[in-house]
PDB file of N, CA and C in Angstrom:
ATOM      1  N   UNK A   1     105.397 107.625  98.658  1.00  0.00           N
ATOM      2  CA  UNK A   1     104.500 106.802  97.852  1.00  0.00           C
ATOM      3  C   UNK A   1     103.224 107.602  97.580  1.00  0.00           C
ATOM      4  N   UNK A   2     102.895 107.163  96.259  1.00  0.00           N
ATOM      5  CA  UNK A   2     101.413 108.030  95.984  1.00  0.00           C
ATOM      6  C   UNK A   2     100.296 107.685  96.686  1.00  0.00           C
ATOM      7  N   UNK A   3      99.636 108.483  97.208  1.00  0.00           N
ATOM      8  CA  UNK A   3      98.450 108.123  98.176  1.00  0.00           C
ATOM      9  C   UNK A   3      97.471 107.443  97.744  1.00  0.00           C
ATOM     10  N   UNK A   4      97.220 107.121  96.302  1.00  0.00           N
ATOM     11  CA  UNK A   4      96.110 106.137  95.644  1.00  0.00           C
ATOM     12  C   UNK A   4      96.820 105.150  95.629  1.00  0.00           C
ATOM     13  N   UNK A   5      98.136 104.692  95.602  1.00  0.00           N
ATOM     14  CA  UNK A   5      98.931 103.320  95.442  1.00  0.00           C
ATOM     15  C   UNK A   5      98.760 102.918  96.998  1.00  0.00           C
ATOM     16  N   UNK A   6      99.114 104.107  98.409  1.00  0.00           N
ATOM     17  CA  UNK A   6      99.411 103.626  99.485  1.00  0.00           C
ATOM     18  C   UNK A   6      98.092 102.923  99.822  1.00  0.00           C
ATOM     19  N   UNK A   7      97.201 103.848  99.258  1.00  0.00           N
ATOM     20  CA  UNK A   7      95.511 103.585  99.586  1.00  0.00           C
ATOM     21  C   UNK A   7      95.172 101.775  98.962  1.00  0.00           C
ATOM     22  N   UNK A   8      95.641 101.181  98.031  1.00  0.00           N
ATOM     23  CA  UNK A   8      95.828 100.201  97.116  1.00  0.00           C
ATOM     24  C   UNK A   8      96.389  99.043  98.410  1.00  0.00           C
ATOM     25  N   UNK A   9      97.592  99.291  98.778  1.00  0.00           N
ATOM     26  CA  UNK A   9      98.397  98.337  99.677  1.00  0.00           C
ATOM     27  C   UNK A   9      97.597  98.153 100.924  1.00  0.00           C
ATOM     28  N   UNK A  10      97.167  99.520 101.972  1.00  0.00           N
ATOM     29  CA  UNK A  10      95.912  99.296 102.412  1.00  0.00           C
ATOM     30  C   UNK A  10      94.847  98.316 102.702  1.00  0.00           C
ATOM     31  N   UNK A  11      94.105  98.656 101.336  1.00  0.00           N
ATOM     32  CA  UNK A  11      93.161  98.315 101.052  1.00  0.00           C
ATOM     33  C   UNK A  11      93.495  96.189 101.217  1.00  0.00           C
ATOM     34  N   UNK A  12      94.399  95.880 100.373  1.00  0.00           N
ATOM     35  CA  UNK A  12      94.954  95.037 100.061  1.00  0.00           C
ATOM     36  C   UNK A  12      95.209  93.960 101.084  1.00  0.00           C
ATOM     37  N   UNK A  13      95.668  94.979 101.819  1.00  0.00           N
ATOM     38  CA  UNK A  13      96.529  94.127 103.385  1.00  0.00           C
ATOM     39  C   UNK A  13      95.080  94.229 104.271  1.00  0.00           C
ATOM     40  N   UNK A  14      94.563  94.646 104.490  1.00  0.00           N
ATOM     41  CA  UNK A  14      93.485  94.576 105.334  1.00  0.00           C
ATOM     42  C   UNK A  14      92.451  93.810 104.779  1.00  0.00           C
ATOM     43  N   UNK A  15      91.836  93.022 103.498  1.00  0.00           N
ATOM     44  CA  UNK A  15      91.002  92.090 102.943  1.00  0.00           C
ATOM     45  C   UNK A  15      91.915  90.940 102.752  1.00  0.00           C
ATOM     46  N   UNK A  16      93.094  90.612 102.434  1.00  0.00           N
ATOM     47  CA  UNK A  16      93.433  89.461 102.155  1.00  0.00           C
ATOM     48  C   UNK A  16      93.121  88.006 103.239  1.00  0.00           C
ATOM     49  N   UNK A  17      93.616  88.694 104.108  1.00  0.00           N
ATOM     50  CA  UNK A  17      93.264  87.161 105.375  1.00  0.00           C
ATOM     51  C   UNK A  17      91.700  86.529 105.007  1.00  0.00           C
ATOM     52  N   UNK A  18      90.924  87.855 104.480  1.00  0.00           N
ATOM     53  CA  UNK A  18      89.898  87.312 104.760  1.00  0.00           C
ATOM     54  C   UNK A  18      89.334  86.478 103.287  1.00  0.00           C
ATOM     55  N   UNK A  19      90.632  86.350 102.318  1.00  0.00           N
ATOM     56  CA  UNK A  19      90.236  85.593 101.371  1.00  0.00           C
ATOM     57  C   UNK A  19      91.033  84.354 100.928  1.00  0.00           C
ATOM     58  N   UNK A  20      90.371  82.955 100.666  1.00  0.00           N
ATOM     59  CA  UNK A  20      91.347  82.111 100.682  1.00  0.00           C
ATOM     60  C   UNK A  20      92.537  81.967  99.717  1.00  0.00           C
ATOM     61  N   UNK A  21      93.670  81.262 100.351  1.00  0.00           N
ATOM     62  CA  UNK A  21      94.380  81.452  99.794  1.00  0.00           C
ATOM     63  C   UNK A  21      94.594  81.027  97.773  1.00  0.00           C
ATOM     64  N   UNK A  22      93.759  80.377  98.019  1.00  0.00           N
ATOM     65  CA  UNK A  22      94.010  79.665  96.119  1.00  0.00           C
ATOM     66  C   UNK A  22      93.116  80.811  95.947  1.00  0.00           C
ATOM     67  N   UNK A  23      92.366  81.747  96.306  1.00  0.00           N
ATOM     68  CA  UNK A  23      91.870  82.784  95.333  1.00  0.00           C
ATOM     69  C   UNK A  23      92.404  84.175  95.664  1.00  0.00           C
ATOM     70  N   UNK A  24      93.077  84.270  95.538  1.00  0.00           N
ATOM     71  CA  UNK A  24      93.788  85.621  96.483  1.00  0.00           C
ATOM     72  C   UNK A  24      94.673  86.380  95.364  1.00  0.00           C
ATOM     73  N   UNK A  25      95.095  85.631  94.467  1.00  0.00           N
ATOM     74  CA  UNK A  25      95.878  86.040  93.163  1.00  0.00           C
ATOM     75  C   UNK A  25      94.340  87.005  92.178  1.00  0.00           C
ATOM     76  N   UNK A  26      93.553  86.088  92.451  1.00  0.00           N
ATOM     77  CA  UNK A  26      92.197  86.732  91.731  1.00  0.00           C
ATOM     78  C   UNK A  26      91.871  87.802  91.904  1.00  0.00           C
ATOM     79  N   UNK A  27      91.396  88.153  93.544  1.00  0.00           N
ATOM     80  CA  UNK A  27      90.691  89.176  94.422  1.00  0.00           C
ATOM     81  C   UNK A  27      91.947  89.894  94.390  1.00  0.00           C
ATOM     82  N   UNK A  28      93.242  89.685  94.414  1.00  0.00           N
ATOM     83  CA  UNK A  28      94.167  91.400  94.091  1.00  0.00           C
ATOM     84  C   UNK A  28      94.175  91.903  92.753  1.00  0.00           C
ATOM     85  N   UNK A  29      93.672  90.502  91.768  1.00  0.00           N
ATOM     86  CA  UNK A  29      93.308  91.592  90.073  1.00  0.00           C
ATOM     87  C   UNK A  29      92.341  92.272  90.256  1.00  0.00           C
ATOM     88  N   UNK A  30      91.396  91.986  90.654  1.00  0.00           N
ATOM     89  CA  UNK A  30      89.582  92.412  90.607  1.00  0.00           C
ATOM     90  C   UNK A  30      90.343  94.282  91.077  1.00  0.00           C
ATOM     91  N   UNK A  31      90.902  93.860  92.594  1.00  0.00           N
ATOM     92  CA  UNK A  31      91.262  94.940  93.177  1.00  0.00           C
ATOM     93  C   UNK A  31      92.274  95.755  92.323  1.00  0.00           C
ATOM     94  N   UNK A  32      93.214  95.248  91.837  1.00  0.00           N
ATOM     95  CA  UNK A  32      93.876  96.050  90.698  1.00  0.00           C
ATOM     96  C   UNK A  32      93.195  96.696  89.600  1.00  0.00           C
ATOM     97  N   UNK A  33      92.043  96.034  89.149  1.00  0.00           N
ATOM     98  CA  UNK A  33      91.237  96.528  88.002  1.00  0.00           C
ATOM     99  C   UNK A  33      90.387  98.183  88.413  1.00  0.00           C
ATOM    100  N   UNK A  34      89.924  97.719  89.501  1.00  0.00           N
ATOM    101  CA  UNK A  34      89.212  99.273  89.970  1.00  0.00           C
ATOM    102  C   UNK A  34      90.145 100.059  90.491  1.00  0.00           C
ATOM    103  N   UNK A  35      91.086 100.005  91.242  1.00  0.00           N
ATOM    104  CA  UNK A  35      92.139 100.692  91.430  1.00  0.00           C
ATOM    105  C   UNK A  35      92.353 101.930  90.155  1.00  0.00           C
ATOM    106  N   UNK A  36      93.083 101.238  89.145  1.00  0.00           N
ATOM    107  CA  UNK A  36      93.519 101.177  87.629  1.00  0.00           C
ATOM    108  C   UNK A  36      92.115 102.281  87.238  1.00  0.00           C
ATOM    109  N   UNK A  37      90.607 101.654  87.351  1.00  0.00           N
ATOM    110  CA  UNK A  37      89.625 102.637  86.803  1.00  0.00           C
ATOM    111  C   UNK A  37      89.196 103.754  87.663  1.00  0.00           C
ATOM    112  N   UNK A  38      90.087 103.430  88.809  1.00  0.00           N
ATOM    113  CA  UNK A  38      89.495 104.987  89.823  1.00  0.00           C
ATOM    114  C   UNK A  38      90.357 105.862  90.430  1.00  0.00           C
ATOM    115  N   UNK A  39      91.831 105.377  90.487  1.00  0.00           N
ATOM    116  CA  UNK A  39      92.721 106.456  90.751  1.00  0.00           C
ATOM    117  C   UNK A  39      93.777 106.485  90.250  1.00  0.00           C
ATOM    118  N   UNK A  40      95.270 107.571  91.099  1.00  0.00           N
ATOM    119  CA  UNK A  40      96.036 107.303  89.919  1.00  0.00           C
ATOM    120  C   UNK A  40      97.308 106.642  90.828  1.00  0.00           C
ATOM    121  N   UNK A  41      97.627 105.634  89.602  1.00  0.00           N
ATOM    122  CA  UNK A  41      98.559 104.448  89.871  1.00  0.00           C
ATOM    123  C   UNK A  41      99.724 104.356  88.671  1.00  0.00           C
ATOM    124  N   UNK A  42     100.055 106.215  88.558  1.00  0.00           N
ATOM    125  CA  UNK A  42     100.921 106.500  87.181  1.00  0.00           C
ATOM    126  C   UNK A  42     102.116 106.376  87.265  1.00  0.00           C
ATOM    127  N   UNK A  43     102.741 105.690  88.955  1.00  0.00           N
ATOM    128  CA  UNK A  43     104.347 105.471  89.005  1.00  0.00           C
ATOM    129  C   UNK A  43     104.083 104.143  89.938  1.00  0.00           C
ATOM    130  N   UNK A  44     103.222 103.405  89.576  1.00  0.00           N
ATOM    131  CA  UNK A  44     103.678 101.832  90.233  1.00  0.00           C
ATOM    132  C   UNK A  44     104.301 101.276  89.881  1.00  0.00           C
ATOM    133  N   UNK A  45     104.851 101.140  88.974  1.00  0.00           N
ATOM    134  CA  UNK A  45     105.731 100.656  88.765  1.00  0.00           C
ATOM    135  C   UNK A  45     107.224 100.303  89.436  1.00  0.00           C
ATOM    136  N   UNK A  46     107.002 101.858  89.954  1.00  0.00           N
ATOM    137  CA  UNK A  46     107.962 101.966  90.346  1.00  0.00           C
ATOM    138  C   UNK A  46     108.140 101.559  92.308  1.00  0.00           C
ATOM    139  N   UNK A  47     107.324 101.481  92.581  1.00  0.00           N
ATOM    140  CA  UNK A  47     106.517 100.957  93.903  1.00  0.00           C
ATOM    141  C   UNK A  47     106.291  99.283  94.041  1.00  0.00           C
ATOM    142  N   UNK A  48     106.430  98.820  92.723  1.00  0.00           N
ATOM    143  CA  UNK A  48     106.141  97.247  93.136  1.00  0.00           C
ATOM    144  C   UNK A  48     106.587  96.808  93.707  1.00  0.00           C
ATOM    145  N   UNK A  49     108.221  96.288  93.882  1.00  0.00           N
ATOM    146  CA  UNK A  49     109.064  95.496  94.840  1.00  0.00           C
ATOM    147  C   UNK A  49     108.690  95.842  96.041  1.00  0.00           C
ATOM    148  N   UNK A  50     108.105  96.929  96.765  1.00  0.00           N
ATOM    149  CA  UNK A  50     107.057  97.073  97.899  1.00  0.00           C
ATOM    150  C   UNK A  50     106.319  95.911  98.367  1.00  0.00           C
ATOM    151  N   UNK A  51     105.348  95.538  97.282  1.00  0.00           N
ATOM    152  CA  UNK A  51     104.417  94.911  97.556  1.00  0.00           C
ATOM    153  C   UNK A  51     104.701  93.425  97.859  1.00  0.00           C
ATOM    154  N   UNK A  52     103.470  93.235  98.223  1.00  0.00           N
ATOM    155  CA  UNK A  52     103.656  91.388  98.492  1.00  0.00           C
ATOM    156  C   UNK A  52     103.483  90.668  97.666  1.00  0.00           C
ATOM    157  N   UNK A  53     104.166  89.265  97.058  1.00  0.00           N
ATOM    158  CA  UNK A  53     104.039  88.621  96.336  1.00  0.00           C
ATOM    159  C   UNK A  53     102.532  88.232  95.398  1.00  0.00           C
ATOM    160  N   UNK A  54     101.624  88.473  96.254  1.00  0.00           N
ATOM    161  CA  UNK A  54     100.205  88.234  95.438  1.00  0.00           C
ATOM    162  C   UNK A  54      99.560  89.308  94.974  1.00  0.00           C
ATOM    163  N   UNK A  55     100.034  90.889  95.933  1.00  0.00           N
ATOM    164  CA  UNK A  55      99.979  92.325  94.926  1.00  0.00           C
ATOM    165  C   UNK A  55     100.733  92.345  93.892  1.00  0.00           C
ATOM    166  N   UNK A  56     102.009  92.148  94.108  1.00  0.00           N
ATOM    167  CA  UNK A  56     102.755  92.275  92.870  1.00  0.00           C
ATOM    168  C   UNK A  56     102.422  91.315  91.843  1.00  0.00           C
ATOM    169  N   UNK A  57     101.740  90.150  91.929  1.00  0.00           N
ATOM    170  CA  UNK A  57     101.822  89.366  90.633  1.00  0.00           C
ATOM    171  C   UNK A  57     100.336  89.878  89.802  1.00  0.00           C
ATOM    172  N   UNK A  58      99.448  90.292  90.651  1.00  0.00           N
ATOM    173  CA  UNK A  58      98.631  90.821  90.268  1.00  0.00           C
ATOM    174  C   UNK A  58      98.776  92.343  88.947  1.00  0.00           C
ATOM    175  N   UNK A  59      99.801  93.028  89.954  1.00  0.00           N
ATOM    176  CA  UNK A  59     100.191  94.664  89.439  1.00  0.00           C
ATOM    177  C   UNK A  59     100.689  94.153  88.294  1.00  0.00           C
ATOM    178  N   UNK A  60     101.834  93.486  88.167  1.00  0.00           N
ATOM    179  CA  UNK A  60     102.890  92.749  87.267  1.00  0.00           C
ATOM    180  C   UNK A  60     101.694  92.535  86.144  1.00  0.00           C
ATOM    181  N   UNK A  61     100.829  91.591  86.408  1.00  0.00           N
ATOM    182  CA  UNK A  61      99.986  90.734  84.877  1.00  0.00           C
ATOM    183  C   UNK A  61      98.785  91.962  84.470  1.00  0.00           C
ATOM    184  N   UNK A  62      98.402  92.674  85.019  1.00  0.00           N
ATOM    185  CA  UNK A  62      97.680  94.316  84.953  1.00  0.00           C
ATOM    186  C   UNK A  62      98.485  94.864  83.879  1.00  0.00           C
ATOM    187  N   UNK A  63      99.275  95.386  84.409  1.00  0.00           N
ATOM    188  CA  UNK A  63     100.180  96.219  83.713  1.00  0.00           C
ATOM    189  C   UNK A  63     100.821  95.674  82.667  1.00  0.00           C
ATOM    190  N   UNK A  64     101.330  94.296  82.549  1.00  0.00           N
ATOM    191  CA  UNK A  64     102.027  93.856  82.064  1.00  0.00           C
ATOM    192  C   UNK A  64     103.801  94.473  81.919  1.00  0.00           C
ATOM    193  N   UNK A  65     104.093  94.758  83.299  1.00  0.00           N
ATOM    194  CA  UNK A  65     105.814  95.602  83.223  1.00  0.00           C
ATOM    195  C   UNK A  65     106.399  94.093  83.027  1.00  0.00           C
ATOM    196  N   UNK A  66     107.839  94.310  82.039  1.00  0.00           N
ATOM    197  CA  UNK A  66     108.591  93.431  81.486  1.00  0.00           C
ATOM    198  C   UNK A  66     108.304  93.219  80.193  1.00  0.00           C
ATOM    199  N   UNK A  67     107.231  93.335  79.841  1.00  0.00           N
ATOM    200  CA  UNK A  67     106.642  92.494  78.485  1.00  0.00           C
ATOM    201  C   UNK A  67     107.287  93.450  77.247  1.00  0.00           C
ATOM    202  N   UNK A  68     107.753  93.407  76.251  1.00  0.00           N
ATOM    203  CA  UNK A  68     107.931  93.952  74.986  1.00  0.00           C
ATOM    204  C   UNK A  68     107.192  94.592  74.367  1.00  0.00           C
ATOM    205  N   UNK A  69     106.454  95.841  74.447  1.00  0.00           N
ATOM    206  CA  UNK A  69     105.306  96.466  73.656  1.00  0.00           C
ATOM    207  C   UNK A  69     105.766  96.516  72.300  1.00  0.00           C
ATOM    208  N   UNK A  70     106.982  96.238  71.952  1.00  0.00           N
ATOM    209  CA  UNK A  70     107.144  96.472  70.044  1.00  0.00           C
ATOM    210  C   UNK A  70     108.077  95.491  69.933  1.00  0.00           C
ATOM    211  N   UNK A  71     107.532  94.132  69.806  1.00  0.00           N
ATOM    212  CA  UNK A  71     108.796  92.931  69.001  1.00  0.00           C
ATOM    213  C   UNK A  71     108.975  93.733  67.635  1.00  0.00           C
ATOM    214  N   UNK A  72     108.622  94.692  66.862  1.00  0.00           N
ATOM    215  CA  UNK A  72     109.235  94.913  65.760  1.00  0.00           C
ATOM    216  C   UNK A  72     110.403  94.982  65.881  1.00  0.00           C
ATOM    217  N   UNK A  73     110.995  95.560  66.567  1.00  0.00           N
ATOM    218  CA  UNK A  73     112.497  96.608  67.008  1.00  0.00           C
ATOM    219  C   UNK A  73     113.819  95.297  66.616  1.00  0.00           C
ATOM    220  N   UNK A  74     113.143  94.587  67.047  1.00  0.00           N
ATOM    221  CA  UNK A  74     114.355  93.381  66.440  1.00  0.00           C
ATOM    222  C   UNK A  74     114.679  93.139  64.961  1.00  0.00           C
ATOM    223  N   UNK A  75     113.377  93.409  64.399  1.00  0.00           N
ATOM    224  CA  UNK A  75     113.865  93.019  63.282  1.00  0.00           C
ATOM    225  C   UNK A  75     114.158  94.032  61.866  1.00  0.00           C
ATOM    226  N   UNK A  76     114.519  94.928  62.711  1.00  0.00           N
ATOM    227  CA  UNK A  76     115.509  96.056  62.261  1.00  0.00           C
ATOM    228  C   UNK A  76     116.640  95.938  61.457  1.00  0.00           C
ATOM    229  N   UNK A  77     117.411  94.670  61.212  1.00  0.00           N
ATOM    230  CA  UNK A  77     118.661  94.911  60.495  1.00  0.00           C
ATOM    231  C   UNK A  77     119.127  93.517  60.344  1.00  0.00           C
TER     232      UNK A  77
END
């Protein structure tokens, strides 16, 4: 694993307890956002199923992996 992603999970797992739970989806975007502006997180993707359900939904809506970057492509023919 890349050492700015491991550094990420880390970081992650060691602040969460200390945040409640209905805001915890929040405080792993905030944390995803600087992550994202300060190191490199250029194969998380590939690392998500790693994470815990409130990293990953975080990484997931960041990134947006799954989403369609070109609905054109459909309407091809």
């Amino acid at each position: 694993m890349n050492p700015d992603i491991l550094l990420l999970v880390s970081v992650w797992d060691s602040v969460k307890n200390y945040v409640p739970k209905k805001d915890r989806v929040e405080a792993a975007e905030h944390i995803v956002r600087v992550f994202d502006e300060e190191a490199d997180l250029g194969n998380i993707e590939d690392e998500v199923a790693t994470f815990d359900a409130v990293l990953k939904t975080a990484v997931i809506g960041h990134f947006a992996f799954g989403e369609d970057e070109d609905d054109d492509e459909d309407d091809w023919g």
